[in-house]
Protein backbone atom coordinates (compact mmCIF):
# COMPACT_ATOMS: atom_id res chain seq x y z
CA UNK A 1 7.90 3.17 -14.33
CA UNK A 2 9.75 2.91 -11.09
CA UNK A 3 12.41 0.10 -10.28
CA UNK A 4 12.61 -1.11 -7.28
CA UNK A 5 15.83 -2.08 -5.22
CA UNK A 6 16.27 -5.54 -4.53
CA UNK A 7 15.29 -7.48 -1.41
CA UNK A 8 17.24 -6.20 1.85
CA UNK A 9 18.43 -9.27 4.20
CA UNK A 10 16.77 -8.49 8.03
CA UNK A 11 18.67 -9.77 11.39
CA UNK A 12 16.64 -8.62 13.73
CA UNK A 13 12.57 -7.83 13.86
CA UNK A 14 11.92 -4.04 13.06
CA UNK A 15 8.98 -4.17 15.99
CA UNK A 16 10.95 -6.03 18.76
CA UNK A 17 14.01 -6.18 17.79
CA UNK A 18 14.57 -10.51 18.54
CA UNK A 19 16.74 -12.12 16.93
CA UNK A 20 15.39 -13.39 13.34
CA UNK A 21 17.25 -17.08 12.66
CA UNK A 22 16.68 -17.62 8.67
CA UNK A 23 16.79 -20.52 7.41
CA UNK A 24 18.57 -21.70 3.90
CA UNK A 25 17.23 -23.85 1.88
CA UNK A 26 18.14 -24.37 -1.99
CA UNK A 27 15.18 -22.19 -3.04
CA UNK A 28 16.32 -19.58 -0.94
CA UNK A 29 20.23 -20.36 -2.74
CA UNK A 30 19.00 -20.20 -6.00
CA UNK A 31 16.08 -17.40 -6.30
CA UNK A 32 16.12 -14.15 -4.73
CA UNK A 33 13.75 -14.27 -1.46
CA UNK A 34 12.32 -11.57 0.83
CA UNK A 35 13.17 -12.75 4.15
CA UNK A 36 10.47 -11.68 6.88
CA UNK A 37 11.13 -8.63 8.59
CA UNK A 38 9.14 -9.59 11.98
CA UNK A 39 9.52 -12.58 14.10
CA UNK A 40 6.63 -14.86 14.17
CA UNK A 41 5.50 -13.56 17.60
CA UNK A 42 4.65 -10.03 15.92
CA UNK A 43 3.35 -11.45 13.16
CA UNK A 44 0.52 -13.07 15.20
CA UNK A 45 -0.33 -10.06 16.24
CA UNK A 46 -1.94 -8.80 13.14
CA UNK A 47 -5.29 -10.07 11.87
CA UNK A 48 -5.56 -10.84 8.26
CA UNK A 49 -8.93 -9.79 6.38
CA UNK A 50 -10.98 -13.01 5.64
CA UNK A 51 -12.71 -13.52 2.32
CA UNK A 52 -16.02 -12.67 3.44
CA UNK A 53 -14.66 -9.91 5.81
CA UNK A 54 -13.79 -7.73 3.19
CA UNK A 55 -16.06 -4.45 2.75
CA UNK A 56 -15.90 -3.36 -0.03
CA UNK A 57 -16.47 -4.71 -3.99
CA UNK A 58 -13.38 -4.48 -5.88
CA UNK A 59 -11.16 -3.67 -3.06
CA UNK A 60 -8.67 -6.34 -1.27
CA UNK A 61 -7.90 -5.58 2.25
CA UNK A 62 -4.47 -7.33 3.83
CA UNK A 63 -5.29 -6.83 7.42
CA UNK A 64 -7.54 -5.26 10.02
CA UNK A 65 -7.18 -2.04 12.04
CA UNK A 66 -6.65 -3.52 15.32
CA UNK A 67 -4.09 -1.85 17.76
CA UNK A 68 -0.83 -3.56 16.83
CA UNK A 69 -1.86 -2.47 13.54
CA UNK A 70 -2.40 1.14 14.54
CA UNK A 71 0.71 1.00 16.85
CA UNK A 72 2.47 0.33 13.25
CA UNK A 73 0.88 2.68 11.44
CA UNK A 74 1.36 5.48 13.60
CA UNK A 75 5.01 4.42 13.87
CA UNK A 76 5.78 4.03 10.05
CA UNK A 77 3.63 7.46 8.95
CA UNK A 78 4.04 9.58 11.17
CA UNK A 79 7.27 8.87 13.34
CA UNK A 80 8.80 8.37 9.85
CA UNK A 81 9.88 5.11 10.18
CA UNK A 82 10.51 4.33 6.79
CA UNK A 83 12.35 0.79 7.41
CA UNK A 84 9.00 -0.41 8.56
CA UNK A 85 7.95 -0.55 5.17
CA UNK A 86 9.90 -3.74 4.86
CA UNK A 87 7.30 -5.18 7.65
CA UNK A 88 4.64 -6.43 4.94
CA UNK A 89 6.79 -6.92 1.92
CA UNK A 90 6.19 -10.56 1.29
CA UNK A 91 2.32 -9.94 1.66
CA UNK A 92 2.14 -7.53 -0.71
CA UNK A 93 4.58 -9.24 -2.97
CA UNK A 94 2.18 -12.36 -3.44
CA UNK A 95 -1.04 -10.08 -3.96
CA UNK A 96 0.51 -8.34 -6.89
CA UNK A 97 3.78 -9.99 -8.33
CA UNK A 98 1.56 -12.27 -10.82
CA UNK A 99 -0.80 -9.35 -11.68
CA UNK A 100 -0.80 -8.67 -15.38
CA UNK A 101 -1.82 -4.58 -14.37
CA UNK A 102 -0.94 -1.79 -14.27
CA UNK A 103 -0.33 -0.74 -10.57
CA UNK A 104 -1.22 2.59 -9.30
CA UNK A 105 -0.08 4.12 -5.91
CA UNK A 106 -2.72 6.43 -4.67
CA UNK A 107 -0.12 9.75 -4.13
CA UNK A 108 0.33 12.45 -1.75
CA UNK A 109 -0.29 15.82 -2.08
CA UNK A 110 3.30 17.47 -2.51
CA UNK A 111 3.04 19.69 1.19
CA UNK A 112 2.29 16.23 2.45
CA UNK A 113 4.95 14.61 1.49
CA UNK A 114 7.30 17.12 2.22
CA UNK A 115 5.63 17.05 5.81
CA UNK A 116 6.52 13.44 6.43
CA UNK A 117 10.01 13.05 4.22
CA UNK A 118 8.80 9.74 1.92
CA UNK A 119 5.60 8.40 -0.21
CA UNK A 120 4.64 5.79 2.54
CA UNK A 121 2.71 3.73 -0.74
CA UNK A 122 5.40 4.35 -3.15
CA UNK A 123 8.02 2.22 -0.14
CA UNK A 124 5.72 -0.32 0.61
CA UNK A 125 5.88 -0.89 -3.46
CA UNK A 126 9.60 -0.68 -3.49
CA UNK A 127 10.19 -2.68 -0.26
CA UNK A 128 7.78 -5.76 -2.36
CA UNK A 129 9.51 -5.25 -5.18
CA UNK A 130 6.07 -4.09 -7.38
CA UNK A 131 6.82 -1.73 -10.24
CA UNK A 132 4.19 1.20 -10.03
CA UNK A 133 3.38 4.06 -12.39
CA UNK A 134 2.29 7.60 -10.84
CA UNK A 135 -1.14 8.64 -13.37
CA UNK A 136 -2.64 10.83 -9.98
CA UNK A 137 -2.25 13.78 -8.77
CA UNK A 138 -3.64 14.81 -5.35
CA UNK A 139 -5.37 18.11 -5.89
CA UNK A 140 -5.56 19.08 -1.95
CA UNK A 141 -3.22 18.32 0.91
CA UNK A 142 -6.52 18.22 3.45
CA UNK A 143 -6.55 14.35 4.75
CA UNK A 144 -9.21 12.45 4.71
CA UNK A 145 -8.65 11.09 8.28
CA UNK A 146 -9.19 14.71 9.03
CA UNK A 147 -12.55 14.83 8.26
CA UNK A 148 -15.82 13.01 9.00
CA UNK A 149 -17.40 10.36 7.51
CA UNK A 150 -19.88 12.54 6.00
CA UNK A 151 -17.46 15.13 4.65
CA UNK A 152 -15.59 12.35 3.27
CA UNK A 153 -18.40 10.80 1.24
CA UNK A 154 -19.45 14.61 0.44
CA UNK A 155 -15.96 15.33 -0.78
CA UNK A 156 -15.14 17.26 -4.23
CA UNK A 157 -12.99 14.74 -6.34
CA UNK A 158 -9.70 14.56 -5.04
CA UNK A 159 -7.29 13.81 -7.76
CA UNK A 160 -6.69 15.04 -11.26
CA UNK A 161 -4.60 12.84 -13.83
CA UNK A 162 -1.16 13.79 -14.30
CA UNK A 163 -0.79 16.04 -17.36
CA UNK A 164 0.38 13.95 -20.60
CA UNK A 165 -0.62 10.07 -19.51
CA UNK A 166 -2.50 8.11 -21.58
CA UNK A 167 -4.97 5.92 -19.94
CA UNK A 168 -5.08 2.66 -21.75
CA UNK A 169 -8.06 0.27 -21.82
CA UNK A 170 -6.87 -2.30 -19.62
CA UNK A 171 -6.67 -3.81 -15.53
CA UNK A 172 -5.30 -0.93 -13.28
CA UNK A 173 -4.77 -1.48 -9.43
CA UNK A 174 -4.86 1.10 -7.19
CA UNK A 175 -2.51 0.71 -4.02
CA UNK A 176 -3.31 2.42 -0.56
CA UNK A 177 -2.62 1.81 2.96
CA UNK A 178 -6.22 1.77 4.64
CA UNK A 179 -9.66 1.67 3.24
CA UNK A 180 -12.36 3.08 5.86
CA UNK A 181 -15.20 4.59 3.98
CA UNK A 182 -13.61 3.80 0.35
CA UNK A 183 -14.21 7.68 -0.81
CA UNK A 184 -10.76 7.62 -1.66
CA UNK A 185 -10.62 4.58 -3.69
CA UNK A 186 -13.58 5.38 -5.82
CA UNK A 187 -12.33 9.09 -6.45
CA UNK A 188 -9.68 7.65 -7.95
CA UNK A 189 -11.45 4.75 -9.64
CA UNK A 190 -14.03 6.91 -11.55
CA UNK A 191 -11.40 9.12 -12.68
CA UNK A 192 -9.44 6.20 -14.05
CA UNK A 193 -12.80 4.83 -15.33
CA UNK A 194 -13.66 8.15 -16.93
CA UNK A 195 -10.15 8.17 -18.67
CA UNK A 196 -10.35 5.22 -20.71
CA UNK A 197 -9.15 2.16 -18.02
CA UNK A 198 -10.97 -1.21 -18.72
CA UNK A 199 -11.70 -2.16 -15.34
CA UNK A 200 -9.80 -0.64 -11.96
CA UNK A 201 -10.21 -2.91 -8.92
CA UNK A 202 -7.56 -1.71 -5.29
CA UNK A 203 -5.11 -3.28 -2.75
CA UNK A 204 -4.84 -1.77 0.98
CA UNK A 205 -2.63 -2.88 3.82
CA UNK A 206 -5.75 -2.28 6.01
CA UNK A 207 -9.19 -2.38 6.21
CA UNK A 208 -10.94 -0.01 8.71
């Protein structure tokens, strides 16, 4: 079980850099808050994923791939922004901090990580303050945006269970950035499944 660091106070927005003017109230005084880290203006920018918008069964989707939300992306993976992982916090926060489960980043293979210097799932967890447990292991460090849509749905399984943990029979949630074709989600969920879990149902910042 991970523990996570407690909410960070932002001045400015991390995609514009305006001014953010907080305002204190006596919640705010007397329980810890995570303050946005975007001004409203950026915030617009992103579309959030409508009940009936979402694609897939089991799977809750935050927000839509459109291009401020691929301008982020790009920025927080793979310019290694890791502060931007602070941008959704609150979002993610509400989605899981009532969830009686046991939450389950989706990992990266260990040359992956490496790559890229951080577990961009493990620091949106941390940033929302959601205590996670690691059960996968990725088994190749091939990425599935690398490949078609038919190579992903073709794809060997790509995870193995970390040696030693016990599945139990009870809710897991797996955590991801973006869902496109949901191979990824259901490797994972059938292996969980397969293991012993009661029922396995996913959160992803995106939906593409």
């Amino acid at each position: 079980m991970h523990i996570n660091p407690p909410p960070k106070r932002t001045t400015h927005c991390y995609l514009c850099a305006a001014p953010l003017h907080h305002k204190i109230t006596w919640r705010k005084l007397l329980t810890p808050t995570r303050e946005p880290a975007i001004c409203e203006k950026c915030h617009q920018k992103f579309e959030p994923v409508a009940p009936e918008q979402q694609k897939y069964k089991d799977v809750t989707a935050l927000y839509h791939y459109n291009e401020p939300m691929k301008d982020f992306l790009h920025q927080y993976k793979f310019l290694k922004d890791v502060v931007l992982s602070e941008v959704f916090r609150e979002e993610i926060h509400q989605h899981l901090k009532d969830e009686q489960t046991i939450i389950v980043p989706i990992p990266m293979h260990p040359e992956k990580q490496k790559e890229r210097t951080f577990a961009h799932i493990d620091e949106l967890l941390n940033a929302a303050g959601i205590p996670f447990t690691h059960l996968l292991e990725k088994i190749s460090p091939i990425t599935q945006s690398s490949k078609t849509k038919t190579e992903r749905e073709q794809s060997d399984q790509l995870f193995r269970l970390k040696v030693h943990e016990a599945i139990k029979p009870t809710h897991y949630i797996l955590v991801d950035d973006i869902v496109t074709t949901g191979t990824t989600l259901q490797h994972a969920k059938s292996l969980l499944i397969e293991a012993g879990a009661e029922k396995v149902t996913a959160l992803t910042l995106i939906q593409g």
